[in-house]
Protein backbone atom coordinates (compact mmCIF):
# COMPACT_ATOMS: atom_id res chain seq x y z
CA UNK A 1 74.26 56.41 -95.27
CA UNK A 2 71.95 55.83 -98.02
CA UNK A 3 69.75 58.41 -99.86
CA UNK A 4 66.82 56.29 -98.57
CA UNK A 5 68.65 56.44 -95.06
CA UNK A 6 68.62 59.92 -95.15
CA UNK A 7 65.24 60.29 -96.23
CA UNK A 8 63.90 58.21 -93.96
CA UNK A 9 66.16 59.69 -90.97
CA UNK A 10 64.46 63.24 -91.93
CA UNK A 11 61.13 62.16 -92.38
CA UNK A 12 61.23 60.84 -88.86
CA UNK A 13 62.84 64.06 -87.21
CA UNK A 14 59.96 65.64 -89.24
CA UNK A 15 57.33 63.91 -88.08
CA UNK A 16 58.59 64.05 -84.34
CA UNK A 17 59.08 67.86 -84.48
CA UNK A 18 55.19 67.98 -85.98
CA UNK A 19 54.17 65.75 -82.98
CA UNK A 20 56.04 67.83 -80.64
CA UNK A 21 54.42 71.29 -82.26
CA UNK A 22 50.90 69.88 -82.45
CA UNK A 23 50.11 67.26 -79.28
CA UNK A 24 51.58 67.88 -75.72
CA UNK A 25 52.93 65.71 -73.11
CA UNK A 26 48.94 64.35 -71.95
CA UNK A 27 47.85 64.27 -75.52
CA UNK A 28 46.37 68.14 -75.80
CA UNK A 29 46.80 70.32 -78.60
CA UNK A 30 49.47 72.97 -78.54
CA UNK A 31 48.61 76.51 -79.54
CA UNK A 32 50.30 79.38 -80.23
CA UNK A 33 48.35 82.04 -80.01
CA UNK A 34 48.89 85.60 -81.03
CA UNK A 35 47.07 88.22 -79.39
CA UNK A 36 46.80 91.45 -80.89
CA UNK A 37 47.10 95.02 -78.84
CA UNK A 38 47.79 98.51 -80.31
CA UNK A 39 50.94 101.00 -81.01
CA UNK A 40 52.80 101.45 -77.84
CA UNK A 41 52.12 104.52 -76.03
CA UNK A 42 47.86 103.45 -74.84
CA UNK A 43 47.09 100.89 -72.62
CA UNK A 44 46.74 97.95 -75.24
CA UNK A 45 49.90 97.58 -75.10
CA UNK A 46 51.50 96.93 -71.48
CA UNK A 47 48.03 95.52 -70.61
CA UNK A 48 48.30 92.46 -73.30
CA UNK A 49 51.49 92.16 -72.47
CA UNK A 50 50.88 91.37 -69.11
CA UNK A 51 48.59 88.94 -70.33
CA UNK A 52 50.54 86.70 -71.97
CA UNK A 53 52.93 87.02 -69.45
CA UNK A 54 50.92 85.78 -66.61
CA UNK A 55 48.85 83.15 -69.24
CA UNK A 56 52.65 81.78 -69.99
CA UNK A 57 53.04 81.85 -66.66
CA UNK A 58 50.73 79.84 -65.31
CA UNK A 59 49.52 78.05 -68.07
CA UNK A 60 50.04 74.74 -65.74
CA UNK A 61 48.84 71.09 -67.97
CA UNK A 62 47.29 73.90 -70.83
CA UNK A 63 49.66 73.30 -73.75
CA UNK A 64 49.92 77.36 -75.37
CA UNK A 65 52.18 79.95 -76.15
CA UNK A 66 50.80 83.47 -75.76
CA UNK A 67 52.70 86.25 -77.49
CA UNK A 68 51.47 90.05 -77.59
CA UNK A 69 52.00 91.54 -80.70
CA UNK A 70 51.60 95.25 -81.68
CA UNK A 71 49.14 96.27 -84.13
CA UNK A 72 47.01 99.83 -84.83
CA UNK A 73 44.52 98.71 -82.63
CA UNK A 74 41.00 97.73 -82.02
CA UNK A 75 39.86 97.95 -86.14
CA UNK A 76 43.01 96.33 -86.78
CA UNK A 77 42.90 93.52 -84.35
CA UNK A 78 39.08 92.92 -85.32
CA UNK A 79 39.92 92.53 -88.77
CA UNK A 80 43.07 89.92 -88.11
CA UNK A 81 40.65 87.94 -86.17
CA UNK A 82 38.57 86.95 -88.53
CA UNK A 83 41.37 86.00 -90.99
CA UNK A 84 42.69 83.80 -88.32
CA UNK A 85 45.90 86.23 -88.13
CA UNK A 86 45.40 86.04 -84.50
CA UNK A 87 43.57 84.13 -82.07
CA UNK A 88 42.87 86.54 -79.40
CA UNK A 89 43.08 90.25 -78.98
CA UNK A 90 42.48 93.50 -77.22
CA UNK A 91 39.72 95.93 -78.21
CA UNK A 92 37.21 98.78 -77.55
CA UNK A 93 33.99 97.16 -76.71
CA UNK A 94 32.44 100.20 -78.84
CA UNK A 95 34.09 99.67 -81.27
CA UNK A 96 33.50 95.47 -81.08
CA UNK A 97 30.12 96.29 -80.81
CA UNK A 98 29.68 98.36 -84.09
CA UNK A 99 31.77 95.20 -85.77
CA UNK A 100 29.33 92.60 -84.79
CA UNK A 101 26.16 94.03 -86.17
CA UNK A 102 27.84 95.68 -89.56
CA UNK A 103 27.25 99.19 -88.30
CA UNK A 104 28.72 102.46 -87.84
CA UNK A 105 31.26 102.21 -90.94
CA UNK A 106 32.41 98.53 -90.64
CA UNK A 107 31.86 97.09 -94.51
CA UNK A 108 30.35 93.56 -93.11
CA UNK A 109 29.34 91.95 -89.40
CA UNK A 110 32.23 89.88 -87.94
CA UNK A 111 32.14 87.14 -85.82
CA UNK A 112 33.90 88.17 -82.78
CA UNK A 113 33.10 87.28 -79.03
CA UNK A 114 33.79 88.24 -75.97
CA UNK A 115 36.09 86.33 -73.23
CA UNK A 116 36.64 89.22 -70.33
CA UNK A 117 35.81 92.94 -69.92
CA UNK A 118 38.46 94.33 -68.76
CA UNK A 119 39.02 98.09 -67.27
CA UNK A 120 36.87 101.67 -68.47
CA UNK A 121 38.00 103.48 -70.71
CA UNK A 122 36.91 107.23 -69.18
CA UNK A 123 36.97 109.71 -71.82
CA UNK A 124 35.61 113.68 -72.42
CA UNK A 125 35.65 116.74 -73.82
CA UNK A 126 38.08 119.23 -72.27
CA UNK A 127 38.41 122.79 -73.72
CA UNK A 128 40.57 126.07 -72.04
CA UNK A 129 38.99 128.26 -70.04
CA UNK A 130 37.48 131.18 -71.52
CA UNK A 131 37.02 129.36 -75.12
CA UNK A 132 33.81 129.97 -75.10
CA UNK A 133 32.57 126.27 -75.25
CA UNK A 134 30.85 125.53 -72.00
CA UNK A 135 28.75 122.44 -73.22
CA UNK A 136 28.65 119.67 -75.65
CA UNK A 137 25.98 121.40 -78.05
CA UNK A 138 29.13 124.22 -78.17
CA UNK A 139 31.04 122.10 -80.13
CA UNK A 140 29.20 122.88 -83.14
CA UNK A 141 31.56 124.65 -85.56
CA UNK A 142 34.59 124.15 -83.88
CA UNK A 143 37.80 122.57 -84.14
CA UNK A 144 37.59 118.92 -82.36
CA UNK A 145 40.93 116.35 -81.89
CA UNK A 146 38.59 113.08 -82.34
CA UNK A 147 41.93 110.68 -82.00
CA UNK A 148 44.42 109.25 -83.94
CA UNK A 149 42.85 108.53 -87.68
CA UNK A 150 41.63 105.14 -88.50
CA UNK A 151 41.78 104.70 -84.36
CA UNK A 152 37.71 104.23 -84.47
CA UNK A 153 37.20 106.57 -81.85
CA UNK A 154 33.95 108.22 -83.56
CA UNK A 155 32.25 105.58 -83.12
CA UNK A 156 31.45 106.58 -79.65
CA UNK A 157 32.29 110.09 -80.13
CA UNK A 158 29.47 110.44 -83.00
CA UNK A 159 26.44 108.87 -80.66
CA UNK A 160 27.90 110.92 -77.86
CA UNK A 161 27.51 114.14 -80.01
CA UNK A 162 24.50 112.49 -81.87
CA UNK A 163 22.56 112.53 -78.42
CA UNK A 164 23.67 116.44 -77.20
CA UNK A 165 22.18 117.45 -81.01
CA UNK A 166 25.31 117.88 -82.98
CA UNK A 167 25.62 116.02 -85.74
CA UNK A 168 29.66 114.56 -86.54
CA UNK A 169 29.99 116.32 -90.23
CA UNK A 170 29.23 119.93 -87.56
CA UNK A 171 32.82 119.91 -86.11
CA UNK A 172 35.86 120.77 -87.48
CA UNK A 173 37.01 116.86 -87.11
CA UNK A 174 41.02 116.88 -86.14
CA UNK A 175 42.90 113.74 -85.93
CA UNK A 176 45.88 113.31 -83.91
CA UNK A 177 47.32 111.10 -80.47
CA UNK A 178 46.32 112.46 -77.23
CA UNK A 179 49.70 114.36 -76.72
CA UNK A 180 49.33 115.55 -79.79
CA UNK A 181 46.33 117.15 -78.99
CA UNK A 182 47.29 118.48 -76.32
CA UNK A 183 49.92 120.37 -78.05
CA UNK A 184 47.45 121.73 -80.24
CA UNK A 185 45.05 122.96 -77.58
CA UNK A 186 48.22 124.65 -76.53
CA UNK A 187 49.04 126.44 -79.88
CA UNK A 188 45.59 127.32 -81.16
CA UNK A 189 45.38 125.17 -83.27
CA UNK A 190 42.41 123.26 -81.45
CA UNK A 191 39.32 124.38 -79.49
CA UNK A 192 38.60 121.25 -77.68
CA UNK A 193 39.90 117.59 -77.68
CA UNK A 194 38.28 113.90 -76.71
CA UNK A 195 40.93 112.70 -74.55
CA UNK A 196 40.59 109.82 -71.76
CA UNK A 197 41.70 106.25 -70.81
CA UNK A 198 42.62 105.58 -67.12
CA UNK A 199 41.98 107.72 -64.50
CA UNK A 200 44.01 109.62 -64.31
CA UNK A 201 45.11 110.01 -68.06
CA UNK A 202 48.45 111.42 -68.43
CA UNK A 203 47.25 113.77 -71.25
CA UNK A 204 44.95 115.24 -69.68
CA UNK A 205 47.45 115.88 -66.37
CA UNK A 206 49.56 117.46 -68.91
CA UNK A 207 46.91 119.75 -69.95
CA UNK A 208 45.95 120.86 -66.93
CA UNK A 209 49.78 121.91 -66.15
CA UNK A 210 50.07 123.73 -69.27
CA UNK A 211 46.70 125.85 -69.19
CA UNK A 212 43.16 126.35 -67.31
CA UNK A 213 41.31 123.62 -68.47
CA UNK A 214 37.55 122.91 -68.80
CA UNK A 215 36.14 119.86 -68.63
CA UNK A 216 33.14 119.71 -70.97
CA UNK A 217 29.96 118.03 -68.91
CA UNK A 218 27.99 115.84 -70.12
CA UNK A 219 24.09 116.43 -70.29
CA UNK A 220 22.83 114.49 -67.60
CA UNK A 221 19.24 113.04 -69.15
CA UNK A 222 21.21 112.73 -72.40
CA UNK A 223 24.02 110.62 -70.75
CA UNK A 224 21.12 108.25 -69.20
CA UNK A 225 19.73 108.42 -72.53
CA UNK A 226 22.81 107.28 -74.31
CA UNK A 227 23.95 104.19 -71.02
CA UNK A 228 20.18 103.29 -72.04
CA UNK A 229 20.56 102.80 -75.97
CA UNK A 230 24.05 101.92 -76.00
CA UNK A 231 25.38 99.24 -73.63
CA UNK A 232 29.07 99.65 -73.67
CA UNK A 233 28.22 103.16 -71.93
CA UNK A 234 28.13 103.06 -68.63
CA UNK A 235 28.34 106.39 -66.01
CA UNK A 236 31.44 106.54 -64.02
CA UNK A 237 32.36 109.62 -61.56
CA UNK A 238 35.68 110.91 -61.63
CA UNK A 239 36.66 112.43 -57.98
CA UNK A 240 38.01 116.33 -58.31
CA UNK A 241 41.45 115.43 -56.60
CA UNK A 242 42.52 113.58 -59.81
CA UNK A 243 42.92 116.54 -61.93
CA UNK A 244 44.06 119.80 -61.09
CA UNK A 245 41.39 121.67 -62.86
CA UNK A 246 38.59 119.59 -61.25
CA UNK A 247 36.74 122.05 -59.04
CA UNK A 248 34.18 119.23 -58.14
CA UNK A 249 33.45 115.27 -58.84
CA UNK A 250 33.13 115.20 -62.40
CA UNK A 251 29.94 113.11 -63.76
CA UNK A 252 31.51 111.18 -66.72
CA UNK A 253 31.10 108.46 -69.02
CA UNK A 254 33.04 104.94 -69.29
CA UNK A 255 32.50 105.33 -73.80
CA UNK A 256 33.74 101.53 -73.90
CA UNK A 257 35.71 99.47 -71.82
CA UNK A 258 39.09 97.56 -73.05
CA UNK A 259 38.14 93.56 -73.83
CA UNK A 260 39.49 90.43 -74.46
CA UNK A 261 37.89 89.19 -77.76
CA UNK A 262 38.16 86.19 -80.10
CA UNK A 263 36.64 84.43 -82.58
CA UNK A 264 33.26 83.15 -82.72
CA UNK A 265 34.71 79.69 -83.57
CA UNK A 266 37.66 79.84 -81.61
CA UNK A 267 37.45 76.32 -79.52
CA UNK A 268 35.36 76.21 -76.74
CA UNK A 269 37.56 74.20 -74.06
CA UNK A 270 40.70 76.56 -75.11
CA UNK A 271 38.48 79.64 -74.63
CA UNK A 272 37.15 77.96 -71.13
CA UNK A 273 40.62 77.44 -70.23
CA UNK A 274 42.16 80.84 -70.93
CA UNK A 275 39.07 82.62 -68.99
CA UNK A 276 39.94 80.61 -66.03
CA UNK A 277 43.45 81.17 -66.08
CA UNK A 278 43.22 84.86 -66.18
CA UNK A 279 40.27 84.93 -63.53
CA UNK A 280 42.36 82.32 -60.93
CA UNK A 281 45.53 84.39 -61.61
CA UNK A 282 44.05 88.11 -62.18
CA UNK A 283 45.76 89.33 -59.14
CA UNK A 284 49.37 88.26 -60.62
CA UNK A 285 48.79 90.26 -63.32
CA UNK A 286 51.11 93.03 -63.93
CA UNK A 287 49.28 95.61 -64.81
CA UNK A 288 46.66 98.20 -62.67
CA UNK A 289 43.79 97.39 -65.22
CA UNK A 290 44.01 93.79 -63.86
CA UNK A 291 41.85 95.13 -60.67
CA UNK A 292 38.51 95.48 -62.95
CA UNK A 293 38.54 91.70 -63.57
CA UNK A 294 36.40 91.55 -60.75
CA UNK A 295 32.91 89.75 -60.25
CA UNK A 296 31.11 93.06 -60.97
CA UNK A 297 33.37 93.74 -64.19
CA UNK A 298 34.53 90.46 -66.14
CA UNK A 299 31.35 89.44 -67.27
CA UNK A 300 29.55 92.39 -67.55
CA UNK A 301 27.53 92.66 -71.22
CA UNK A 302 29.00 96.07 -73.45
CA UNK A 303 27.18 94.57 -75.63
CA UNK A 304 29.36 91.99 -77.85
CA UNK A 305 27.84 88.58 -76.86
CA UNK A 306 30.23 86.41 -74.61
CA UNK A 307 32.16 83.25 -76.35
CA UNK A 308 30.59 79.66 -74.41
CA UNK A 309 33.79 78.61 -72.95
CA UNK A 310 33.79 82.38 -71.32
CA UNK A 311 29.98 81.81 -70.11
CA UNK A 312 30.11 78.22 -69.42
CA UNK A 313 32.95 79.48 -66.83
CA UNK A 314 31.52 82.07 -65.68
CA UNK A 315 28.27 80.34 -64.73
CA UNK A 316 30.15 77.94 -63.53
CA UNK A 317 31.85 80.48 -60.43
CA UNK A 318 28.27 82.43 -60.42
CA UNK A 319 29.41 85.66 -62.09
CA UNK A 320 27.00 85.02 -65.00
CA UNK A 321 25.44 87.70 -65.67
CA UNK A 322 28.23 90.16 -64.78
CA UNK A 323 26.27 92.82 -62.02
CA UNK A 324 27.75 96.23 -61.64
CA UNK A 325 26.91 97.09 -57.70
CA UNK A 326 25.96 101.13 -58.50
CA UNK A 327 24.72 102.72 -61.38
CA UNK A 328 27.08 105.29 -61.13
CA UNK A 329 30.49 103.76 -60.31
CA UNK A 330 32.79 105.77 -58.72
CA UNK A 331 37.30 105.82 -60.03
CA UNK A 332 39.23 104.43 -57.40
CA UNK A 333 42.37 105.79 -56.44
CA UNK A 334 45.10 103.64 -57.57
């Protein structure tokens, strides 16, 4: 074989792989899209991985590959979007919401939207018994696990404080997971921690085995002040037979629910495509979160306006605008 052969020959095997990568079988694009989560060990995690799964799954004539991958999280994710380092990912809608307006420490707006809201994220104050702290305004002075650092939790921890008169520089700010802090409740070395998630949260099961715990309440006009000025809030009750500590049903706070986000200019019939798929097929997915992706959840606004392939679908099933059926939802046992 000629050089020319040869070059030729490879060319052609080239161009058909190319083909093969970019157009499927009926002439649509393939895409392979990455879709960022967070460090194992939250729910990011086994929740976007059960998301590609059941996208891969039943992706039917829709020509994509959907892989998870593991990142630090929400900031992270936000961030990788908008360098088109991934296509779709898993975030706080808090901490979305701060991103698209520029605000509460992000360095510019970024063009992010919404496809699905996903479950609550159901998260408090808890303290030991006999600490002394018996309210939010308590806080002031002492030592506070906020999260993991860089994880963005204060940006609903500072409104949260912000609203019950306790500004965020007036703790003693600790960083650390939620095991972690419960570890350091346990030594001392903490006088209350923000810990939450699912109901019930593992962490917070483990603190209640370890010690007496107290579960800091929330102000009650403050908390309708804060569901008022901040849309990702939204009041949730937690029943007393979920934690051992719980002496009654505990009036809490969904601070920002776990989302599906992409970019702004992400295309519009992929986006339609992938919020039908995981609507049609939410009950195959392998994960308990999969139950909020309901018609009172999936659409609902936290505040981070929704892509147009996600509306135009959702308008198009009569979801649009998502309608929660209480104001105070109540946690389900799972």
């Amino acid at each position: 074989m000629t050089k020319t052969s040869v070059f030729l020959t490879s060319a052609i095997v080239l161009s058909a792989l190319v083909a093969f990568t970019i157009v499927g079988c009926d002439g649509g694009k393939r895409a392979f899209l990455s879709m960022g989560t967070a460090p194992i060990g939250g729910a990011f995690q086994p929740v976007g991985d059960a998301l590609s799964q059941m996208l891969n799954h039943n992706k039917g004539d829709n020509h994509w590959k959907v892989q998870a991958k593991g990142t630090k999280g929400s900031q992270e994710n936000i961030r990788r979007l908008s360098k088109g380092e991934l296509q779709l990912a898993i975030s706080n809608s808090a901490i979305t919401y701060f991103a698209v307006r520029g605000e509460g420490g992000w360095e510019q707006k970024y063009d992010v939207r919404a496809i699905v809201t996903i479950a609550p994220n159901v998260a408090m104050f808890i303290t030991k018994q006999g600490s002394g702290i018996k309210k939010i305004s308590d806080l002031k002075g002492n030592r506070v696990v906020c999260g993991p650092a860089g994880a963005g939790f204060d940006m609903f921890i500072k409104p949260i404080l912000n609203e019950h008169g306790v500004m965020f520089d007036e703790i003693d700010k600790l960083n650390d997971t939620q095991s972690g802090a419960v570890d350091k409740l346990a030594d001392g070395n903490a006088d209350a921690a923000f810990l939450g998630g699912a109901v019930p949260t593992g962490s917070i099961q483990q603190a209640c085995s370890q010690h007496d715990i107290y579960f800091v309440p929330f102000d009650e006009e403050t908390k309708t002040q804060l569901v008022s000025k901040y849309p990702f809030f939204q009041p949730i009750t937690i029943p007393a037979d979920k934690y051992a500590d719980l002496t009654e049903d505990y009036l809490g706070l969904n601070v920002g629910s776990m989302h599906l986000i992409t970019s702004a200019d992400q295309d519009e019939k992929l986006v339609y495509q992938i919020t039908k798929t995981i609507w049609e097929n939410r009950k195959s997915i392998k994960h308990p979160a999969a139950k909020f992706i309901n018609e009172k959840n999936a659409a609902r606004d936290t505040g981070t306006e929704f892509h147009p392939g996600a509306k135009r679908f959702y308008l198009e099933i009569g979801i649009w605008p998502g309608q929660v059926a209480d104001e105070n939802e109540t946690v389900k046992s799972e």
